[in-house]
PDB file of N, CA and C in Angstrom:
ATOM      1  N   UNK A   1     -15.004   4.413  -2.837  1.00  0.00           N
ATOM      2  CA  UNK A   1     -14.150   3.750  -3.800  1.00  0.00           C
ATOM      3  C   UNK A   1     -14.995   2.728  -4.545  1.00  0.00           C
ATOM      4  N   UNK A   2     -15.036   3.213  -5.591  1.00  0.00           N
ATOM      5  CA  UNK A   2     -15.860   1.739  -6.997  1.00  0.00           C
ATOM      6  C   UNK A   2     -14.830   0.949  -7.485  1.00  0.00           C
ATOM      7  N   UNK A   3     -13.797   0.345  -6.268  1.00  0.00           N
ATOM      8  CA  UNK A   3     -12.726  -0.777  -7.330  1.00  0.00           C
ATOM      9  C   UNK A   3     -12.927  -1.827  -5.939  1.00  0.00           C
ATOM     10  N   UNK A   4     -13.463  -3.018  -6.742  1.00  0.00           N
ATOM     11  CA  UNK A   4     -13.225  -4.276  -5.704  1.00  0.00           C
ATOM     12  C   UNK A   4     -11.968  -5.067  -6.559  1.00  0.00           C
ATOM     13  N   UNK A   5     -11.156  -5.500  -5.822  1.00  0.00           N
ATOM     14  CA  UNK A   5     -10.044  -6.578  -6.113  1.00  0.00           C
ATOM     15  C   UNK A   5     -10.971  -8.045  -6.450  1.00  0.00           C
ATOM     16  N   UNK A   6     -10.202  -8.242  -6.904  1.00  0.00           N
ATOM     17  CA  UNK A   6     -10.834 -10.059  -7.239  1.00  0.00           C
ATOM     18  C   UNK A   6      -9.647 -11.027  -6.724  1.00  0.00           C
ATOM     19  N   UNK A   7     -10.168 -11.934  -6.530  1.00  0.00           N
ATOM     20  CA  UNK A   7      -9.573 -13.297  -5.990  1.00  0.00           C
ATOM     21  C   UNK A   7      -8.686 -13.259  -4.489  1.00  0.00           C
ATOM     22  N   UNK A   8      -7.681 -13.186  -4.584  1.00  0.00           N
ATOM     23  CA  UNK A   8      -6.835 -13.089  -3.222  1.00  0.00           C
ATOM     24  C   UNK A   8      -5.787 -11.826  -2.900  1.00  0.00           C
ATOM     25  N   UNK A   9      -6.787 -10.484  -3.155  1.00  0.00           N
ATOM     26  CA  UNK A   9      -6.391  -9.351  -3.595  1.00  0.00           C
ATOM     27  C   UNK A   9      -6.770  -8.083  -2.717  1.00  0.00           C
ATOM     28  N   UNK A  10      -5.913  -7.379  -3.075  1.00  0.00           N
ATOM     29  CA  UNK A  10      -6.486  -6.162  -1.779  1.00  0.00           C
ATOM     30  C   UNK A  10      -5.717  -4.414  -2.203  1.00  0.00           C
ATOM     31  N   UNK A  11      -6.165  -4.052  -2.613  1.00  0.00           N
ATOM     32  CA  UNK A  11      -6.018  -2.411  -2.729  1.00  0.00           C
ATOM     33  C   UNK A  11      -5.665  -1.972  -1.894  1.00  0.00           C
ATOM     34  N   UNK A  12      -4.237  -1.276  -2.141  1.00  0.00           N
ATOM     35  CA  UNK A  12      -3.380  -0.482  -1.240  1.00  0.00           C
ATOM     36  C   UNK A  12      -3.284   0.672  -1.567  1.00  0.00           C
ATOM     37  N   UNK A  13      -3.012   1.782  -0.780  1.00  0.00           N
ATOM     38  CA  UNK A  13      -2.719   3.309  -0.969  1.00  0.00           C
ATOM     39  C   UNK A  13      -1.400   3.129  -0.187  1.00  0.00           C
ATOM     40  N   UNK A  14      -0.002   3.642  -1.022  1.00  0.00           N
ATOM     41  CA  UNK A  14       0.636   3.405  -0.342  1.00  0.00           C
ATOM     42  C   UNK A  14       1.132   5.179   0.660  1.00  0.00           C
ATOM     43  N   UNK A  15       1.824   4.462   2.057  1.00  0.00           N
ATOM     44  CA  UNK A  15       1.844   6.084   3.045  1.00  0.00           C
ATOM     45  C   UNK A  15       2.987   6.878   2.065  1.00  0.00           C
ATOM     46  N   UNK A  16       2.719   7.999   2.815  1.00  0.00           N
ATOM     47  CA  UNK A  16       3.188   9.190   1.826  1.00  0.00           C
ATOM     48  C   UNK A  16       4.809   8.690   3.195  1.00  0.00           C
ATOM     49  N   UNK A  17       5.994   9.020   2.150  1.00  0.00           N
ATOM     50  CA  UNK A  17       7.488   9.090   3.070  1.00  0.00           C
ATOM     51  C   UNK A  17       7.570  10.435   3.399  1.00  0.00           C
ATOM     52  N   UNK A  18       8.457  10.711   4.288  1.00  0.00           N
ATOM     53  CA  UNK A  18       8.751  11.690   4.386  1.00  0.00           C
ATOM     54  C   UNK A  18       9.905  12.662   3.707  1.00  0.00           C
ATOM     55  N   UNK A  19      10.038  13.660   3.428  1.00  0.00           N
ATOM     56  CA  UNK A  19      10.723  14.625   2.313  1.00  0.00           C
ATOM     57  C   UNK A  19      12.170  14.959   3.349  1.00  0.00           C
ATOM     58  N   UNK A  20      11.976  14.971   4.475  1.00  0.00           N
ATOM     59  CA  UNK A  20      13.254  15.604   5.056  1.00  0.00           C
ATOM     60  C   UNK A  20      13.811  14.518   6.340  1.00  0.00           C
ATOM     61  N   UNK A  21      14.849  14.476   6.558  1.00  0.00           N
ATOM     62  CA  UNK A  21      15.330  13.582   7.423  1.00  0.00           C
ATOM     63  C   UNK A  21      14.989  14.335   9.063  1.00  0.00           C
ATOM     64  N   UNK A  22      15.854  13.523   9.809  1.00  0.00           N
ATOM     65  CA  UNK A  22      15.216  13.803  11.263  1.00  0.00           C
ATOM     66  C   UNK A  22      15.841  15.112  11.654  1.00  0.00           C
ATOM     67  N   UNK A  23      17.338  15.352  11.290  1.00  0.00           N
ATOM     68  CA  UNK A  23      18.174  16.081  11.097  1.00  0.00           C
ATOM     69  C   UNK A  23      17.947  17.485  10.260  1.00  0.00           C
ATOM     70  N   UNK A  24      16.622  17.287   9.293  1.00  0.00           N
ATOM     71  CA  UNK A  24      16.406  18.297   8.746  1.00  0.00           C
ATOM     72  C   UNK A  24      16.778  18.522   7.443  1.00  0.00           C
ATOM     73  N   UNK A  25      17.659  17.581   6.626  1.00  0.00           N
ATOM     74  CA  UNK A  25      18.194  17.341   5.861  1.00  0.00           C
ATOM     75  C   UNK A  25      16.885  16.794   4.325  1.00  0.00           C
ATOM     76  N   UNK A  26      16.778  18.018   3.595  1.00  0.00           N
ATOM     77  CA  UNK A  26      15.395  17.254   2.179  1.00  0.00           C
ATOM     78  C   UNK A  26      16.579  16.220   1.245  1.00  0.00           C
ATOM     79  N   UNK A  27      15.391  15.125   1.123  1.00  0.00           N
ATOM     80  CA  UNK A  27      15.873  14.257   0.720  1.00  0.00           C
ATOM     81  C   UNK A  27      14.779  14.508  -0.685  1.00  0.00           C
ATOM     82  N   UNK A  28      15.842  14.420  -1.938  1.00  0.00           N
ATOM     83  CA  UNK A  28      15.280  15.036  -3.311  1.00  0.00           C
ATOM     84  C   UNK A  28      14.318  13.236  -3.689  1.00  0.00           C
ATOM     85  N   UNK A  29      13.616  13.675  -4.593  1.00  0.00           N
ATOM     86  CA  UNK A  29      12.335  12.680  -5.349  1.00  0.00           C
ATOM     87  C   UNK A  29      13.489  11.342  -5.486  1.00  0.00           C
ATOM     88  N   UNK A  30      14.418  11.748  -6.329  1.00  0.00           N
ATOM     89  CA  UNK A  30      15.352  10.681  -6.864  1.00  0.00           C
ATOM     90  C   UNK A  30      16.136  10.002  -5.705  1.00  0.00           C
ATOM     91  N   UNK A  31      16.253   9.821  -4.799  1.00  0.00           N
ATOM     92  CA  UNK A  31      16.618   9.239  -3.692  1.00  0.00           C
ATOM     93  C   UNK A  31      15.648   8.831  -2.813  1.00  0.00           C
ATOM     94  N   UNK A  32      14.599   8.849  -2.736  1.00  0.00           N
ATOM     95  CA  UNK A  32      13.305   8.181  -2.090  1.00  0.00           C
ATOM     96  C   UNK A  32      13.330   6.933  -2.549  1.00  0.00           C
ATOM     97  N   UNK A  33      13.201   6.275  -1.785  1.00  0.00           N
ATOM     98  CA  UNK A  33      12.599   4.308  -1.860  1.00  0.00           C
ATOM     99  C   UNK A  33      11.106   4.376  -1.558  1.00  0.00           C
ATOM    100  N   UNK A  34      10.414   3.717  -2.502  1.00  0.00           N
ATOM    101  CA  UNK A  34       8.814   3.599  -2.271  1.00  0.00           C
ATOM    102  C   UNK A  34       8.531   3.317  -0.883  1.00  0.00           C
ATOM    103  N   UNK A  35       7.978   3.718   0.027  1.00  0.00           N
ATOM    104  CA  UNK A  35       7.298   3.313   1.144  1.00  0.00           C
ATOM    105  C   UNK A  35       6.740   1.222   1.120  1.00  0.00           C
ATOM    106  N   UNK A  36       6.986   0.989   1.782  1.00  0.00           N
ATOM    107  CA  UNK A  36       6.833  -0.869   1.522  1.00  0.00           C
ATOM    108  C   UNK A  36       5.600  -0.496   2.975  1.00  0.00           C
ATOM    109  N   UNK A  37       4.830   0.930   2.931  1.00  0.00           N
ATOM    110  CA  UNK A  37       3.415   0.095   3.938  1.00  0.00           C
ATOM    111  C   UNK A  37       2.518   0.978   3.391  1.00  0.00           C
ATOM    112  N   UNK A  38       1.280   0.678   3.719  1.00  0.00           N
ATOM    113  CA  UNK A  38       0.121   1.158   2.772  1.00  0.00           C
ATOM    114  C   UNK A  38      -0.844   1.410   3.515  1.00  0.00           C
ATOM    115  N   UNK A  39      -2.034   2.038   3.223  1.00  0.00           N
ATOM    116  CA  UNK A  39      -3.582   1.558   3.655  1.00  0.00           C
ATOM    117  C   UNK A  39      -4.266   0.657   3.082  1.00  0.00           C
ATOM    118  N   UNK A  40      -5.073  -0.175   3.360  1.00  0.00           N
ATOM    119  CA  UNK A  40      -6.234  -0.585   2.547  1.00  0.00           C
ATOM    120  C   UNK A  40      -7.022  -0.539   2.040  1.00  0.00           C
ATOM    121  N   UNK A  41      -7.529   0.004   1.248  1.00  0.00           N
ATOM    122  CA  UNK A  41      -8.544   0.658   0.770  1.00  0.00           C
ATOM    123  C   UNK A  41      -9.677   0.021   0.197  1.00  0.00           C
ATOM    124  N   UNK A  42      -9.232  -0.952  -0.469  1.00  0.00           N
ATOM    125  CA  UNK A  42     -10.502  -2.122  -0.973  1.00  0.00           C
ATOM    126  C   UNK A  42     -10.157  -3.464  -0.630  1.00  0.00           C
ATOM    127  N   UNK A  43     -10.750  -4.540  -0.072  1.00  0.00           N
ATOM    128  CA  UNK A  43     -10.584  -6.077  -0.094  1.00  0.00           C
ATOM    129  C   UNK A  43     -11.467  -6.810  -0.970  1.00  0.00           C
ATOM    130  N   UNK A  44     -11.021  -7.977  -1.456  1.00  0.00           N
ATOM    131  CA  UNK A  44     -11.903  -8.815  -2.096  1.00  0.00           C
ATOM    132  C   UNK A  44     -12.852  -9.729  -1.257  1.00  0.00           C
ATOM    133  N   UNK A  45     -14.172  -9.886  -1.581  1.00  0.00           N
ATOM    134  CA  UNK A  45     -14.765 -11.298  -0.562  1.00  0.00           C
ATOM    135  C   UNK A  45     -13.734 -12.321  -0.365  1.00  0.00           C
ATOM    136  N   UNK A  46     -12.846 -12.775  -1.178  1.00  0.00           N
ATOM    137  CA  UNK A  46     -12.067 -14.230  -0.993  1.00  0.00           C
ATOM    138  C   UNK A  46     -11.223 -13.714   0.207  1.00  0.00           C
ATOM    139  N   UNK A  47     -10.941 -12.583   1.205  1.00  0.00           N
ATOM    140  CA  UNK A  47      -9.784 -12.297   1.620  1.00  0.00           C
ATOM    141  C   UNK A  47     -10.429 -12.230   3.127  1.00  0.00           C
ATOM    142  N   UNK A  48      -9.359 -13.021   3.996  1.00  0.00           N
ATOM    143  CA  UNK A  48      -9.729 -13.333   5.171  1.00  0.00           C
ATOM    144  C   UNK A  48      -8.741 -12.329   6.139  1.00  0.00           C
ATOM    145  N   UNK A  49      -9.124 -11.889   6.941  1.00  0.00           N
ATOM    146  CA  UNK A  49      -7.732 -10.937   8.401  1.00  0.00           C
ATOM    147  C   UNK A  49      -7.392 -10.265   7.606  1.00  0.00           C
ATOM    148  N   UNK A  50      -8.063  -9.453   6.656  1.00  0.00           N
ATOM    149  CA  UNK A  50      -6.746  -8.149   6.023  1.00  0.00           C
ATOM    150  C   UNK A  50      -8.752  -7.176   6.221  1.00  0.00           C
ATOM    151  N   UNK A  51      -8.848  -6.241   6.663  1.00  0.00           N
ATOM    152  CA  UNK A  51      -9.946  -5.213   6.704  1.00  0.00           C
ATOM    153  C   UNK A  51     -10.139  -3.977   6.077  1.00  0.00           C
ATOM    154  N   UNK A  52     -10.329  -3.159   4.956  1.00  0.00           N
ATOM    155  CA  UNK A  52     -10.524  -1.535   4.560  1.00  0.00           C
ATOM    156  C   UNK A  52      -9.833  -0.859   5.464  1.00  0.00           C
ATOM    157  N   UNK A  53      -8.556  -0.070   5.846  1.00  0.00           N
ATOM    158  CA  UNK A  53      -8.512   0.672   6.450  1.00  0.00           C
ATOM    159  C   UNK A  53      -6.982   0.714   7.875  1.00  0.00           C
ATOM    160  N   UNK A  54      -7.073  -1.082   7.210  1.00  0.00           N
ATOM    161  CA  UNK A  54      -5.681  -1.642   7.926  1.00  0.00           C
ATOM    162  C   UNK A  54      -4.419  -1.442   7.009  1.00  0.00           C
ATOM    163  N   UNK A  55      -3.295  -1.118   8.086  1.00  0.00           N
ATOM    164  CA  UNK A  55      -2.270  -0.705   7.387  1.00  0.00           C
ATOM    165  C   UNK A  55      -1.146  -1.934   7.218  1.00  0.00           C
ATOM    166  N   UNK A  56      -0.982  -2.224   6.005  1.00  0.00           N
ATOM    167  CA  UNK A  56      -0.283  -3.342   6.060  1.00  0.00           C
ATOM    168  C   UNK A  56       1.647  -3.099   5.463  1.00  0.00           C
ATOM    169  N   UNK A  57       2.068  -4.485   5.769  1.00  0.00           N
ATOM    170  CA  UNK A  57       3.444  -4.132   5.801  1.00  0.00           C
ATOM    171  C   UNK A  57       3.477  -4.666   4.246  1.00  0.00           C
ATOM    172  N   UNK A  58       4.179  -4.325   3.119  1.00  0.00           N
ATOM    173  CA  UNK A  58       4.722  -5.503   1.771  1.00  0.00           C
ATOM    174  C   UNK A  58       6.138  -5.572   1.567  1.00  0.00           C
ATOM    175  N   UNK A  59       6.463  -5.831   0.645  1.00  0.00           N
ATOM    176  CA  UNK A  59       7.755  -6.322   0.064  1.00  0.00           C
ATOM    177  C   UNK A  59       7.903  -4.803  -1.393  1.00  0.00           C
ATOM    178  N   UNK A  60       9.459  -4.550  -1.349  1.00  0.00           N
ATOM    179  CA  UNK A  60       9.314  -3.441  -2.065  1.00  0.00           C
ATOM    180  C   UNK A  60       8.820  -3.590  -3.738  1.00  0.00           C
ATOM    181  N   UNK A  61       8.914  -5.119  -4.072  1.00  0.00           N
ATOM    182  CA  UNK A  61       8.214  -5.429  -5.265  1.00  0.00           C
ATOM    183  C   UNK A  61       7.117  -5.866  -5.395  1.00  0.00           C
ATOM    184  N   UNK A  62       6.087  -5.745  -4.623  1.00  0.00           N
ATOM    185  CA  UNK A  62       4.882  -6.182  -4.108  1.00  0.00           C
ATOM    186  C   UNK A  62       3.996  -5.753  -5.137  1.00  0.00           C
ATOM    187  N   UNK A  63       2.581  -6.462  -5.897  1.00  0.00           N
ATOM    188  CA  UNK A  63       1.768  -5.802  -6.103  1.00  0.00           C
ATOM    189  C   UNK A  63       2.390  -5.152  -7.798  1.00  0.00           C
ATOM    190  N   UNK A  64       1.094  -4.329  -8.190  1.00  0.00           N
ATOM    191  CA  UNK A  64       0.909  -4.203  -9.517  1.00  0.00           C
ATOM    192  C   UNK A  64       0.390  -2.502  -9.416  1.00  0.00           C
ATOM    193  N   UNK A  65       0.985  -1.899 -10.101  1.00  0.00           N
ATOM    194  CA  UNK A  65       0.414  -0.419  -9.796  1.00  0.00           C
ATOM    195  C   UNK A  65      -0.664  -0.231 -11.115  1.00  0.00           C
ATOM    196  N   UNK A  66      -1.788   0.670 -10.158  1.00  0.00           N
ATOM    197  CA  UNK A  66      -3.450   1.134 -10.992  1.00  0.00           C
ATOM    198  C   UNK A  66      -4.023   2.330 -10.689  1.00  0.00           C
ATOM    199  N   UNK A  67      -3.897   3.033 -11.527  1.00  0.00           N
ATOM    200  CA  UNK A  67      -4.425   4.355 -11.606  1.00  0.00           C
ATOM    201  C   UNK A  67      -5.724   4.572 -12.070  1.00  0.00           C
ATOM    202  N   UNK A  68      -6.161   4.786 -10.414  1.00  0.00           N
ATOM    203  CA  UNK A  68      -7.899   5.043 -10.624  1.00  0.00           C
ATOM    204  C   UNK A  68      -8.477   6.159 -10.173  1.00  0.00           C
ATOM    205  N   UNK A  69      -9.105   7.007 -10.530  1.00  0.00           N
ATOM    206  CA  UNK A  69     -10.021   8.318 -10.289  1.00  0.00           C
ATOM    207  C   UNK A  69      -8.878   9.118  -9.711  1.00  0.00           C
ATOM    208  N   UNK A  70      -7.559   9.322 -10.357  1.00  0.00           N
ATOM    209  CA  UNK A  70      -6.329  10.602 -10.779  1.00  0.00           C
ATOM    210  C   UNK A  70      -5.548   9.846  -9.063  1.00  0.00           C
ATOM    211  N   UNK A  71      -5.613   8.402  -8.930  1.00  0.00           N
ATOM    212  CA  UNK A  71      -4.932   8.715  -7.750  1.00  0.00           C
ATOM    213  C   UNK A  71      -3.770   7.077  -8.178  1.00  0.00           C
ATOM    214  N   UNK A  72      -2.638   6.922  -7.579  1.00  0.00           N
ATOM    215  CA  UNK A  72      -2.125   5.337  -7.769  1.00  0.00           C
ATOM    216  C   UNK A  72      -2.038   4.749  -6.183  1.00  0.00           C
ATOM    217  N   UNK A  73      -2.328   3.717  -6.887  1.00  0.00           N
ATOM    218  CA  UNK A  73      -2.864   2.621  -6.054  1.00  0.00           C
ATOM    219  C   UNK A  73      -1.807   1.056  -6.395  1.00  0.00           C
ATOM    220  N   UNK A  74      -2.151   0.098  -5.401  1.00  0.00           N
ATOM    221  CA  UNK A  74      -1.274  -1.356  -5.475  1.00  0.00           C
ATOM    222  C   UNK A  74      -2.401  -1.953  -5.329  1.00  0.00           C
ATOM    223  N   UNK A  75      -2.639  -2.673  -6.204  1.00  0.00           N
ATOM    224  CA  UNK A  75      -3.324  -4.305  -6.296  1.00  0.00           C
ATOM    225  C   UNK A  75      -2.108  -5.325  -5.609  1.00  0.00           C
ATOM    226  N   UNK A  76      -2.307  -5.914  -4.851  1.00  0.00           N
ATOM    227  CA  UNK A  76      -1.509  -6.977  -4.032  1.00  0.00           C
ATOM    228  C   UNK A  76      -2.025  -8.081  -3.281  1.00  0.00           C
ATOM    229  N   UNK A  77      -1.513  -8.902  -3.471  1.00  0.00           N
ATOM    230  CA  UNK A  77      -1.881 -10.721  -3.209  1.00  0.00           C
ATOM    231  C   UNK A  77      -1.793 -10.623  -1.328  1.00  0.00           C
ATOM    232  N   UNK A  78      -2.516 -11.071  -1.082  1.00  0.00           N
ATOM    233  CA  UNK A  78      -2.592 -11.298   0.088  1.00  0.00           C
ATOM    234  C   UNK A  78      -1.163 -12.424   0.686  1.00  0.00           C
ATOM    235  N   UNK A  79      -0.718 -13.261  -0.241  1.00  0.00           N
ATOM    236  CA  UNK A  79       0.383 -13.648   0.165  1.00  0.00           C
ATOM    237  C   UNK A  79       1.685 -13.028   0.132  1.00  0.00           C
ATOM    238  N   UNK A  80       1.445 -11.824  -0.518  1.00  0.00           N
ATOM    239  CA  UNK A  80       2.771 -10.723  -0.852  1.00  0.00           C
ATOM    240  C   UNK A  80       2.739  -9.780   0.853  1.00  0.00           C
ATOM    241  N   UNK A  81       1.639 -10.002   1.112  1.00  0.00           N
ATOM    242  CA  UNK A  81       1.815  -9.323   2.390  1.00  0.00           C
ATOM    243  C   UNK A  81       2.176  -9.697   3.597  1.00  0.00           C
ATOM    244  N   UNK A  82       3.205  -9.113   4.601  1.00  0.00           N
ATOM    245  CA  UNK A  82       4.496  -9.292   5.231  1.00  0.00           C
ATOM    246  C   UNK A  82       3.158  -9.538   7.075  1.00  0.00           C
ATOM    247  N   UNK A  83       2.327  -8.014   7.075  1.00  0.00           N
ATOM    248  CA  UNK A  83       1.656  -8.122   8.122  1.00  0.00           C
ATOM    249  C   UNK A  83       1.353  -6.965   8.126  1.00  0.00           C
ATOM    250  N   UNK A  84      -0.022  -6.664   9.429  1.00  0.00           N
ATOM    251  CA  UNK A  84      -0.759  -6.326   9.376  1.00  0.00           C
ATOM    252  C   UNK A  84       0.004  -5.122  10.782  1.00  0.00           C
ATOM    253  N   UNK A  85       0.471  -3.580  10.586  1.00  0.00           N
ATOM    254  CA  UNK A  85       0.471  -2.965  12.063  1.00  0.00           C
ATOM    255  C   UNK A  85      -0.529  -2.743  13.034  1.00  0.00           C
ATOM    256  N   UNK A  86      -0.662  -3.074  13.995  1.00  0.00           N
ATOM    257  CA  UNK A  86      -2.002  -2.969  14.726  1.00  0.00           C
ATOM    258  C   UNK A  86      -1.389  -1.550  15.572  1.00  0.00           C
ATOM    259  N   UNK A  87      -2.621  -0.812  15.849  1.00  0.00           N
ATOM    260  CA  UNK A  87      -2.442   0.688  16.354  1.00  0.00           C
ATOM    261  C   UNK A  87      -3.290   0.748  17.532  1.00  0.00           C
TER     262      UNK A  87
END
């Protein structure tokens, strides 16, 4: 990845949801809610406890969407972020 965030910033990929319920039931495009957790994909030097690769929790208005090399992505403030899932 050639995108560094600047200032108190961090590049998210957000997780893919799932299409069908537990039940089995497809849930169409237009009824999906954005996923509010992500990967990390890029951090800025200014950014402390957030790492490349950690999956973090946000807020469903979180962040700024950026379309880079055919893929979208979230630029997001390190204070927009809720926490970090540890695995």
């Amino acid at each position: 990845m050639n995108f560094q965030p600047l200032g108190k910033r961090v590049l998210v990929q957000r997780l893919e949801e799932a299409t069908t319920t537990a039940s089995g039931i497809i849930i169409p495009d237009n009824a999906k809610e954005k996923p509010s957790q992500g990967t990390v994909i890029s951090v800025s030097t200014e950014v402390e406890n957030v790492n490349t690769g950690d999956i973090v929790v946000f807020g469903k208005y979180a962040g700024n969407e950026l379309s880079f090399e055919g893929k979208t992505y979230l630029v997001i403030e390190t204070d927009d972020l809720f926490g970090i899932i540890k695995q």
